[in-house]
C-alpha atoms as a PDB file:
ATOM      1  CA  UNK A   1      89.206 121.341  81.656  1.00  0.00           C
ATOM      2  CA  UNK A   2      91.369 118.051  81.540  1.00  0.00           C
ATOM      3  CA  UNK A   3      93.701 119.826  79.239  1.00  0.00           C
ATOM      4  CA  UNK A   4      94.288 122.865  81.436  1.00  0.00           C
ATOM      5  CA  UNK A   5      95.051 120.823  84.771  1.00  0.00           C
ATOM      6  CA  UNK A   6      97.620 118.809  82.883  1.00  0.00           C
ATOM      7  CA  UNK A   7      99.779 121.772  83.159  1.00  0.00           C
ATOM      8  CA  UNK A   8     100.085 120.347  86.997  1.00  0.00           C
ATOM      9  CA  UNK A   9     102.216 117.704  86.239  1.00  0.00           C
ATOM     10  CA  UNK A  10     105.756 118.848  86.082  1.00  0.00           C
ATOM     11  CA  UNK A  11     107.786 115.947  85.221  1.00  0.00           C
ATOM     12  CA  UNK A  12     107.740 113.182  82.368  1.00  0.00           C
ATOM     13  CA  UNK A  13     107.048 110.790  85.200  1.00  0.00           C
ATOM     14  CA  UNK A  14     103.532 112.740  86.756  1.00  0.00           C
ATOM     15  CA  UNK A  15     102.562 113.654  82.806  1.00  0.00           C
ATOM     16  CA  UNK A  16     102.222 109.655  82.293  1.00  0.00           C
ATOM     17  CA  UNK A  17     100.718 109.536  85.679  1.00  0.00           C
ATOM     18  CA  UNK A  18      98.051 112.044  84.204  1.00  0.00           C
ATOM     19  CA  UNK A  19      97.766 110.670  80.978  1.00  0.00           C
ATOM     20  CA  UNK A  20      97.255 106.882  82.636  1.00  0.00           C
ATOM     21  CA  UNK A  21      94.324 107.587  85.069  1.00  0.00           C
ATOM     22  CA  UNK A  22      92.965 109.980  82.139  1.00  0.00           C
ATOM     23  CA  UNK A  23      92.682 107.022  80.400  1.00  0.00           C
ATOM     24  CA  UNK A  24      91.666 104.612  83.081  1.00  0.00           C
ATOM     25  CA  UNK A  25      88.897 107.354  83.931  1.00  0.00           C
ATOM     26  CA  UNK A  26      87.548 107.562  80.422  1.00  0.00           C
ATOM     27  CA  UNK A  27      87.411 103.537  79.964  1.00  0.00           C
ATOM     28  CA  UNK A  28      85.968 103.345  83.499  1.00  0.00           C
ATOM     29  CA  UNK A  29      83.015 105.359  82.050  1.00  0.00           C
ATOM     30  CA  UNK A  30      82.572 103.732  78.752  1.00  0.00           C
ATOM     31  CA  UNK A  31      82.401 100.073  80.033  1.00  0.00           C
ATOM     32  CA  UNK A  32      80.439 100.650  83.517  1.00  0.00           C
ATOM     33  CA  UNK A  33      83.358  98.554  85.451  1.00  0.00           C
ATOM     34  CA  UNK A  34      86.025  99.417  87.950  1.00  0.00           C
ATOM     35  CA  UNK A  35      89.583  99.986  86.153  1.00  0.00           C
ATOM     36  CA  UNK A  36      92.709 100.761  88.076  1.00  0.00           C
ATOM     37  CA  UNK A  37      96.239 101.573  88.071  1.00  0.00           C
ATOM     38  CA  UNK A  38      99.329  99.692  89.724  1.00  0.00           C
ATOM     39  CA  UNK A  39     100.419 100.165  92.986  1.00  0.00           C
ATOM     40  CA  UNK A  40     101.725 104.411  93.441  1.00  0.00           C
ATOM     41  CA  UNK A  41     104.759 105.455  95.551  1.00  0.00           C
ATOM     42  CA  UNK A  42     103.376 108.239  98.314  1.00  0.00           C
ATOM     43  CA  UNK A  43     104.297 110.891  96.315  1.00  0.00           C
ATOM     44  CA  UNK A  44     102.565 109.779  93.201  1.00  0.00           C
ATOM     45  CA  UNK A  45      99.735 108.918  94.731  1.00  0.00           C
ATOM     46  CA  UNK A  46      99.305 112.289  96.595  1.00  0.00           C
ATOM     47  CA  UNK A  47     100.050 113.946  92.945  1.00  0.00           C
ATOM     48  CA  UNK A  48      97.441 111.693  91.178  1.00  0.00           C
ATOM     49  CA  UNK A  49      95.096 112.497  94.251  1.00  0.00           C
ATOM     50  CA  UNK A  50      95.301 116.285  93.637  1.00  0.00           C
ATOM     51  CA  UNK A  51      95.196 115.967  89.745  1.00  0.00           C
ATOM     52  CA  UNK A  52      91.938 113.638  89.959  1.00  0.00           C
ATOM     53  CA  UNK A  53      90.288 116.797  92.354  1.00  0.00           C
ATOM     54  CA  UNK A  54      91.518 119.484  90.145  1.00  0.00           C
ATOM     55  CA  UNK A  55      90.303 117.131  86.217  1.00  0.00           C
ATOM     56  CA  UNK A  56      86.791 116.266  88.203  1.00  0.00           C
ATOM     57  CA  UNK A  57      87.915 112.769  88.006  1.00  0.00           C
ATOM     58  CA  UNK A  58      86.834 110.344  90.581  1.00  0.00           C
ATOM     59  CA  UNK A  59      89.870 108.277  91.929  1.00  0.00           C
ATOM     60  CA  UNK A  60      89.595 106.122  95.049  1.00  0.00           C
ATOM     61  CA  UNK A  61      93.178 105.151  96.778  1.00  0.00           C
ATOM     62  CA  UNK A  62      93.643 101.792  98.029  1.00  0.00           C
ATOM     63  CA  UNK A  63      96.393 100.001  99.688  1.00  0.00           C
ATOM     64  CA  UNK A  64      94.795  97.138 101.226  1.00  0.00           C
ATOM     65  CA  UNK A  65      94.544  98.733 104.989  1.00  0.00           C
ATOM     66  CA  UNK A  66      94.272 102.135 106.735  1.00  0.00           C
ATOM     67  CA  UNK A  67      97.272 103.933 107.067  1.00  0.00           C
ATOM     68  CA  UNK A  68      98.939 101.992 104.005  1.00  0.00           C
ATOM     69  CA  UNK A  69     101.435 104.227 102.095  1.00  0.00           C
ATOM     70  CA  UNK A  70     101.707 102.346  98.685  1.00  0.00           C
ATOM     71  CA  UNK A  71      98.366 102.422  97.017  1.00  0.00           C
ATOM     72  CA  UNK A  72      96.627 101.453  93.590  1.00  0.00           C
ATOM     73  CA  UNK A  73      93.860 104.402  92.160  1.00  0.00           C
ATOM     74  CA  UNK A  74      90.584 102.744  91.732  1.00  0.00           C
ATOM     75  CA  UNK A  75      88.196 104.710  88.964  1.00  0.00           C
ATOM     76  CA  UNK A  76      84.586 103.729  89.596  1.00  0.00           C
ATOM     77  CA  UNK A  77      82.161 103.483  86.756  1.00  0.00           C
ATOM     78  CA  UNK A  78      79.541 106.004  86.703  1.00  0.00           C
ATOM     79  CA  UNK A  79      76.694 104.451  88.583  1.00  0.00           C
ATOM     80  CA  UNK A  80      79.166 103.419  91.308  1.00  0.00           C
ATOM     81  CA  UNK A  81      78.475 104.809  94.939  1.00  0.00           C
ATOM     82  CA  UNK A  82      82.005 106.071  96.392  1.00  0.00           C
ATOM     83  CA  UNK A  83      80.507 108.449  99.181  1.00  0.00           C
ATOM     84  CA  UNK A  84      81.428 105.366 101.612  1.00  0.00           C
ATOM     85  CA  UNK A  85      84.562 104.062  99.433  1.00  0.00           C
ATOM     86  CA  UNK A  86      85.095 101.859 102.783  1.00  0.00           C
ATOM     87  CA  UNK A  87      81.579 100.150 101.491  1.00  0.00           C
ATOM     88  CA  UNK A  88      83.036  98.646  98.400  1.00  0.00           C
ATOM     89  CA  UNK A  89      86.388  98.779  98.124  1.00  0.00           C
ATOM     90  CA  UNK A  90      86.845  95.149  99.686  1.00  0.00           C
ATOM     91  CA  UNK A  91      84.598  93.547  97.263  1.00  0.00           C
ATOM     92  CA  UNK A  92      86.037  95.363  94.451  1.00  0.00           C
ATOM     93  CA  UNK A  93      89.771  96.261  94.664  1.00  0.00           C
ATOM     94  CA  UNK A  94      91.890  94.197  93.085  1.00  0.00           C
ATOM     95  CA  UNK A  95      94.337  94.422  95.948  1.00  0.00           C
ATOM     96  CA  UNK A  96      94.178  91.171  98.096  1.00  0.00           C
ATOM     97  CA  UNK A  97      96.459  90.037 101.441  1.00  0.00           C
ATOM     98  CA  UNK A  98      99.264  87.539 101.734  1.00  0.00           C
ATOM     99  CA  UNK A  99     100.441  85.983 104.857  1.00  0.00           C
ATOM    100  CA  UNK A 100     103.425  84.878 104.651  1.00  0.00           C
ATOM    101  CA  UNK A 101     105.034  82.630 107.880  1.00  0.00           C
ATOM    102  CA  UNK A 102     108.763  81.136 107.701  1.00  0.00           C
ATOM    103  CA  UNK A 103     109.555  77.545 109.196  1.00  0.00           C
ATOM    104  CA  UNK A 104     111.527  76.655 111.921  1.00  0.00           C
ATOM    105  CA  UNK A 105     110.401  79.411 114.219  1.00  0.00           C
ATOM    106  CA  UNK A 106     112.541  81.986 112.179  1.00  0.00           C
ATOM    107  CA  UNK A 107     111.137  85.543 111.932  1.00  0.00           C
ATOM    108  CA  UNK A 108     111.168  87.811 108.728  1.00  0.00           C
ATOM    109  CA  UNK A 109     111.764  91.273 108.563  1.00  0.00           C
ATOM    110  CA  UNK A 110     110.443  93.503 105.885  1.00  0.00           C
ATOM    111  CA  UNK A 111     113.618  93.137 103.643  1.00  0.00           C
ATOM    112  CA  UNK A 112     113.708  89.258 103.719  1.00  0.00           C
ATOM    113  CA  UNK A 113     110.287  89.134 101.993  1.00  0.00           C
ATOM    114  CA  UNK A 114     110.911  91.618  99.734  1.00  0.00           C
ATOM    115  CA  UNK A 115     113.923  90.391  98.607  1.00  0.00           C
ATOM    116  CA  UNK A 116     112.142  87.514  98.150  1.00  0.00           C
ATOM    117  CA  UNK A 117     109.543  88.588  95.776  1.00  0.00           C
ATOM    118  CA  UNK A 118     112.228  90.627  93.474  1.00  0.00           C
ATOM    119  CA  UNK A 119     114.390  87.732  93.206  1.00  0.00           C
ATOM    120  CA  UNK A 120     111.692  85.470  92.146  1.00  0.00           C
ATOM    121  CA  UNK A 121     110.827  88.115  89.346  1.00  0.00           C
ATOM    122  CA  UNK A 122     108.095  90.160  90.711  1.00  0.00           C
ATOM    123  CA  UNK A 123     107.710  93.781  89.778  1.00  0.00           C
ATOM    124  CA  UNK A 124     107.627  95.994  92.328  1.00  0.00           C
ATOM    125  CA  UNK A 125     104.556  98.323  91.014  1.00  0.00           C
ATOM    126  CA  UNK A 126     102.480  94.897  91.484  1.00  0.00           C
ATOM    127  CA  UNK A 127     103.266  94.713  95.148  1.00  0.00           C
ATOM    128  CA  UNK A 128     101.816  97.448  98.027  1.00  0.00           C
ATOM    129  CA  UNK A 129     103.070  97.459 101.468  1.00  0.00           C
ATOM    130  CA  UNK A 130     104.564  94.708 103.260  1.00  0.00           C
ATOM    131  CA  UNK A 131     103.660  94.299 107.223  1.00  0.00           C
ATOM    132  CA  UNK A 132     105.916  92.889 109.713  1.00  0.00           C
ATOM    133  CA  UNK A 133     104.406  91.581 112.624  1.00  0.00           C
ATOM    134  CA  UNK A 134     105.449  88.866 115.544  1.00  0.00           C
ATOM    135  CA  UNK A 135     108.452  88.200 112.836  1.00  0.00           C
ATOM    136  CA  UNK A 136     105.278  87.455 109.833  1.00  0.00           C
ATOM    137  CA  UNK A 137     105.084  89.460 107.118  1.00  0.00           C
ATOM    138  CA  UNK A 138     101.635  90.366 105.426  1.00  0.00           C
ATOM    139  CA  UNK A 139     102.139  91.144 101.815  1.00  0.00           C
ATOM    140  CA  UNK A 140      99.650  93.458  99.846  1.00  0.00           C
ATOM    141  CA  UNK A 141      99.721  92.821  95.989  1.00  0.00           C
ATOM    142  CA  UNK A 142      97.700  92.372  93.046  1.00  0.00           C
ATOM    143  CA  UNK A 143      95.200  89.807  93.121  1.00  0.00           C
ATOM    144  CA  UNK A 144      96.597  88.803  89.517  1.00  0.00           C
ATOM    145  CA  UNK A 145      99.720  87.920  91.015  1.00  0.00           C
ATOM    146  CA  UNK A 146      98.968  86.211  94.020  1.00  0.00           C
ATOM    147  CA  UNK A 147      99.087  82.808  92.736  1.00  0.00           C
ATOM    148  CA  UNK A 148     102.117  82.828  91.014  1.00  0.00           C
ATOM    149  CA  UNK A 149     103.862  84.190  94.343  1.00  0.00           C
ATOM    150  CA  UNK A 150     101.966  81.324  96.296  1.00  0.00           C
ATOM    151  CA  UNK A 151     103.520  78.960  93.758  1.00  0.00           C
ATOM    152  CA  UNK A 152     106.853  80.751  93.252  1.00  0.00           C
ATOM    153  CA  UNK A 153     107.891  82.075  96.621  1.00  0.00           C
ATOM    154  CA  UNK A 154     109.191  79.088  98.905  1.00  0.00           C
ATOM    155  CA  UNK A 155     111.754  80.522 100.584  1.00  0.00           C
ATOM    156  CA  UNK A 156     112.802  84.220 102.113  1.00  0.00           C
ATOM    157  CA  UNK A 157     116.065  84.590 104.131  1.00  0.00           C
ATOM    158  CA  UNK A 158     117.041  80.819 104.008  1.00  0.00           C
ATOM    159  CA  UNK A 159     114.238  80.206 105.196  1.00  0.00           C
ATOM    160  CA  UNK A 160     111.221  77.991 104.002  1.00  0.00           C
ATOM    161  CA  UNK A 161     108.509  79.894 103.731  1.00  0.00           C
ATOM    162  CA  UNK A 162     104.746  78.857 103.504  1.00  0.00           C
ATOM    163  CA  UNK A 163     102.516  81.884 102.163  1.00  0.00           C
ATOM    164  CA  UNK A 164      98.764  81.902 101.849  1.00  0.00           C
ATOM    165  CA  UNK A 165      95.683  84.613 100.700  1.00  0.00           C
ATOM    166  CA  UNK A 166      94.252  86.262 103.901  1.00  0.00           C
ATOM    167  CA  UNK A 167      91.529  88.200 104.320  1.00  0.00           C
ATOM    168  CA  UNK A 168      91.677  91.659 105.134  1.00  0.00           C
ATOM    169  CA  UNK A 169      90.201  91.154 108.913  1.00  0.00           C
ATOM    170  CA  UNK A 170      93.305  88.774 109.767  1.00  0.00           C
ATOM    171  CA  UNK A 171      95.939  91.553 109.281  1.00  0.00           C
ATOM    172  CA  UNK A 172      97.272  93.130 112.563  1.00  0.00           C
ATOM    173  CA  UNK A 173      97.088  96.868 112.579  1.00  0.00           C
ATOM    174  CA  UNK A 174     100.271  97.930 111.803  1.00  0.00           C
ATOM    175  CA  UNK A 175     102.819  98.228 115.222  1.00  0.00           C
ATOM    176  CA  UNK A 176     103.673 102.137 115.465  1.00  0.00           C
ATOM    177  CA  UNK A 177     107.158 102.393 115.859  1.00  0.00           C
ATOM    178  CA  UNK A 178     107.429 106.360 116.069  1.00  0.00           C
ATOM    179  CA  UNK A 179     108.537 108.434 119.253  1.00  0.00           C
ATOM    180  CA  UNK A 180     105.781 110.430 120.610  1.00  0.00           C
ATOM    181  CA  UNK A 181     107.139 114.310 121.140  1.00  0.00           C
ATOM    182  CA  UNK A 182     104.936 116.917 123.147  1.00  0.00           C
ATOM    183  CA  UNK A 183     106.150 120.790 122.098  1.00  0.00           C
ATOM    184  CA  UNK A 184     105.188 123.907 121.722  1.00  0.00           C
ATOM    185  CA  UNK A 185     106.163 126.269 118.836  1.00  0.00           C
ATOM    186  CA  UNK A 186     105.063 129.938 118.106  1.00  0.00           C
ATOM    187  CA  UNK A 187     102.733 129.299 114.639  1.00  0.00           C
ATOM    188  CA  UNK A 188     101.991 126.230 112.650  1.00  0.00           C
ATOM    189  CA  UNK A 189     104.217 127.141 109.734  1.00  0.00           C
ATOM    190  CA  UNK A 190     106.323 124.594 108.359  1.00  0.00           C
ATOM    191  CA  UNK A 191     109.908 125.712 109.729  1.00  0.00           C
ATOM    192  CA  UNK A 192     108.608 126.025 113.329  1.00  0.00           C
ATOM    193  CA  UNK A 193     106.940 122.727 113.324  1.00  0.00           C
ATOM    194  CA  UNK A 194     109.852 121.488 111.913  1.00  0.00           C
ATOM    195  CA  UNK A 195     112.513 122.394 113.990  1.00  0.00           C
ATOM    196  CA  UNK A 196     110.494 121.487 116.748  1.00  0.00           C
ATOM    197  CA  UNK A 197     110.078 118.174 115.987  1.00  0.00           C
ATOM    198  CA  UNK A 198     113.645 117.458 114.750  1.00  0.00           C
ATOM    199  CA  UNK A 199     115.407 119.290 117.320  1.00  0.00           C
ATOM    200  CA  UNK A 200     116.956 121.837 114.589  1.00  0.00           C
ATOM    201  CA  UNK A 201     117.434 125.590 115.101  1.00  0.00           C
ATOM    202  CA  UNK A 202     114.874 127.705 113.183  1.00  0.00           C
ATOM    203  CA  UNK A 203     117.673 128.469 110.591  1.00  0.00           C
ATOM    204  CA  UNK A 204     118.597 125.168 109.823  1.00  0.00           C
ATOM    205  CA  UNK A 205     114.984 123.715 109.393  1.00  0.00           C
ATOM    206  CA  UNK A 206     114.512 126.833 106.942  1.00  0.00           C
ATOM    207  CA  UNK A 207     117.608 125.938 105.014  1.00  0.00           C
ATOM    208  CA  UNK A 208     116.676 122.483 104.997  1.00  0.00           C
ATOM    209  CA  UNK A 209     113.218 123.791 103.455  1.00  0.00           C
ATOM    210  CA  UNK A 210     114.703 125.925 100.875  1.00  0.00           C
ATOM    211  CA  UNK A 211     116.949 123.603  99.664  1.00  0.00           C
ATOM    212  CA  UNK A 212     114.019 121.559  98.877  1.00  0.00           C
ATOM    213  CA  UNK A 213     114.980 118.170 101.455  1.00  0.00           C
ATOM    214  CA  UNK A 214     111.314 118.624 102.998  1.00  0.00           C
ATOM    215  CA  UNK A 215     107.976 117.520 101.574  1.00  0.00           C
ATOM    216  CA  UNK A 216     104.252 117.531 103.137  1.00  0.00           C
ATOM    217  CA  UNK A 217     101.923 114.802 102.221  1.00  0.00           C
ATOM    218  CA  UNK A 218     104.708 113.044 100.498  1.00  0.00           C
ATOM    219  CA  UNK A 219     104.646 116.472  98.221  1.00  0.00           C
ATOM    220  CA  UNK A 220     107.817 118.490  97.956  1.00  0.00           C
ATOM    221  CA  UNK A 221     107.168 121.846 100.052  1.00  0.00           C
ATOM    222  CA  UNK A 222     110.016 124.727  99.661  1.00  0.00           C
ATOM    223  CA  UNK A 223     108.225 127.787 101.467  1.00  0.00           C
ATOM    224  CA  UNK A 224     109.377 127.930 105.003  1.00  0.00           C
ATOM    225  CA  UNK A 225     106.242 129.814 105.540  1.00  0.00           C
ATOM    226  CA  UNK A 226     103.587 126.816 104.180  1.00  0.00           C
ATOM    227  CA  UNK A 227     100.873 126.291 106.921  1.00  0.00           C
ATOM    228  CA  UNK A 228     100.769 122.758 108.203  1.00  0.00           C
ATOM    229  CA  UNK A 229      97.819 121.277 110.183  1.00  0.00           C
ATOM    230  CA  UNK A 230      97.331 118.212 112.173  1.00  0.00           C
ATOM    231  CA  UNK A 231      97.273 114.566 110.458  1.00  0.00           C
ATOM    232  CA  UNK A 232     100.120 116.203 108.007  1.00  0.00           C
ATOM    233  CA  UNK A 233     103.387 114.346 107.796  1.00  0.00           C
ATOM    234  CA  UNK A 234     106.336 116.161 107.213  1.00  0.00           C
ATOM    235  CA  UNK A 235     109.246 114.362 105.920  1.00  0.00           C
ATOM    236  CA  UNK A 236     112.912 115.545 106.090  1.00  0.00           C
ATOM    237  CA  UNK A 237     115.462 114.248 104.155  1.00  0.00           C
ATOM    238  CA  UNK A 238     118.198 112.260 105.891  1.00  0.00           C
ATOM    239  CA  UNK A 239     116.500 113.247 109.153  1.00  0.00           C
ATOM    240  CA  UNK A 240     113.154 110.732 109.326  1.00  0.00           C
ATOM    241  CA  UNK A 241     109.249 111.763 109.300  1.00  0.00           C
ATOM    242  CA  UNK A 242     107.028 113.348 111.777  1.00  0.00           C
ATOM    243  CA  UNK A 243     102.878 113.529 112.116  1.00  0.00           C
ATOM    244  CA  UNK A 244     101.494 115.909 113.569  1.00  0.00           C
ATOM    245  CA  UNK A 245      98.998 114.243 115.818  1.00  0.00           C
ATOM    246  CA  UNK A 246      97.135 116.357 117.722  1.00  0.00           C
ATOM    247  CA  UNK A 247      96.752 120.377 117.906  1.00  0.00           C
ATOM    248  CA  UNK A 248      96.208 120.553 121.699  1.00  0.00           C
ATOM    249  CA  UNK A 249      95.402 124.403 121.888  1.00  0.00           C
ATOM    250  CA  UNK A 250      97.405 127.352 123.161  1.00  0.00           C
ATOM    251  CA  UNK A 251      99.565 127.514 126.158  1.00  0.00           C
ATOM    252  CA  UNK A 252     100.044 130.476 129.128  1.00  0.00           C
ATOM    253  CA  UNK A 253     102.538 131.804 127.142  1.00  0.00           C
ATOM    254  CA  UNK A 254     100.596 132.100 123.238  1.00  0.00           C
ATOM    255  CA  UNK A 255     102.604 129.416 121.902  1.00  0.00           C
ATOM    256  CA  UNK A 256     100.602 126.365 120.602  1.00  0.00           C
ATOM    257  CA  UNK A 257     101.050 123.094 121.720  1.00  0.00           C
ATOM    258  CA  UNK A 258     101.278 120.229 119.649  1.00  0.00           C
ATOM    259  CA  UNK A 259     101.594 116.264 120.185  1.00  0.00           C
ATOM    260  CA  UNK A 260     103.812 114.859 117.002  1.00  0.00           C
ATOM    261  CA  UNK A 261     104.948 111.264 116.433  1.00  0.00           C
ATOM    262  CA  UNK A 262     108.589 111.271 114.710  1.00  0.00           C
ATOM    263  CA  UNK A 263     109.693 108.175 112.560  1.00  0.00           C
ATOM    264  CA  UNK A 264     113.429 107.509 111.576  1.00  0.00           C
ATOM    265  CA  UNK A 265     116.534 109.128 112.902  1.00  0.00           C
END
């Protein structure tokens, strides 16, 4: 069976993706202990998701909060209980927090602490998503690298910086910065969602499609036609991101009306 679903990956890049939590999967079972991968982009990690489903390999995606969008795969050992992954990922994932607070009342924005990290050498698979809030940054990484960017790290912007673990309780939720849009469009396929929530003419969100700028789930979507429900993001190239909150039911008219949230331009 693992041999067949390999034929999903399509690239170089998602055939070592398959290959690596193969692997991870297989050593996972043999020893009995947790084994995991290095921080995914979006779209790997929605690939890896869907090739873990389709192998019958157990994966569970962490990024350190809810909501997070870079995240490592986690493959449990047999005997290991992942029906509630929310039970034991804390314990076990080797993702941990950073809080990381400049001096002098300055405030950080996400690119000052990133640049921060790459400059003093860190790779960026090691590091997850970083959290801006009240001008602080909260840094998921690898809990093998958190001491060395304790110890390395001491400035960001200029700026002295003093950074420390945290636990997972202390981080804020994440501020939403995305514009809430209430429409109403005739079906739930892609194009009509789309050019609802981007303001585009029917036409140009199904060009946009076909010319492959659009992607669902961080996966890259070319039919015009593809059904989309609610909690499904759709990204558009050069044009932002939108959720698709809530399905609030039909109007008067037979058109359904939806509540979407649009990041970006």
């Amino acid at each position: 069976m693992i041999t067949d679903v390999f034929s999903m990956a399509k690239t170089p890049e998602e055939k070592l993706l398959a290959k690596k939590a193969s692997d991870k999967a297989a050593r996972a079972l043999r020893t009995c202990k947790t084994e995991n991968m290095k921080f995914l982009t979006p779209a790997e990690a929605a690939f890896l998701g869907a090739f873990c489903a389709r192998a019958g390999i157990r994966a569970v995606f962490d990024g350190g909060y809810a909501g997070a969008e870079r995240k490592i795969a986690l493959f449990p050992p047999e005997w290991q209980d992942t029906a509630e992954p929310d039970a034991w990922i804390p314990e076990e994932s080797p993702v941990c927090a950073l809080h990381v607070k400049a001096g002098g009342g300055m405030e950080l924005s996400h690119r000052d602490c990133l640049g921060a990290l790459m400059a003093a050498g860190i790779k960026r698979e090691t590091i997850g998503d970083i959290c801006v809030c009240g001008g602080e940054c909260w840094v998921f990484c690898l809990s093998e690298i958190s001491e060395y960017i304790i110890q390395n790290v001491k400035t960001a912007s200029r700026a002295k910086v003093v950074i420390r673990r945290a636990s997972r309780d202390e981080v804020p939720a994440p501020d939403s910065d995305g514009e809430e849009l209430n429409v109403t469009v005739p079906s739930m396929r892609l194009d009509s969602v789309a050019a609802a929530g981007f303001r585009l003419s029917r036409e140009e969100a199904k060009e946009s499609i076909l010319r492959g700028l659009c992607s669902v789930g961080h996966i890259p979507e070319e039919k015009p036609d593809a059904q989309v429900e609610q909690g499904d993001l759709i990204s558009f190239r050069g044009r932002g991101r939108l959720r698709i909150e809530s399905v609030n039911g039909q109007t008067r008219k037979g058109r359904i009306s939806l509540t979407l949230v649009k990041f970006g331009r």
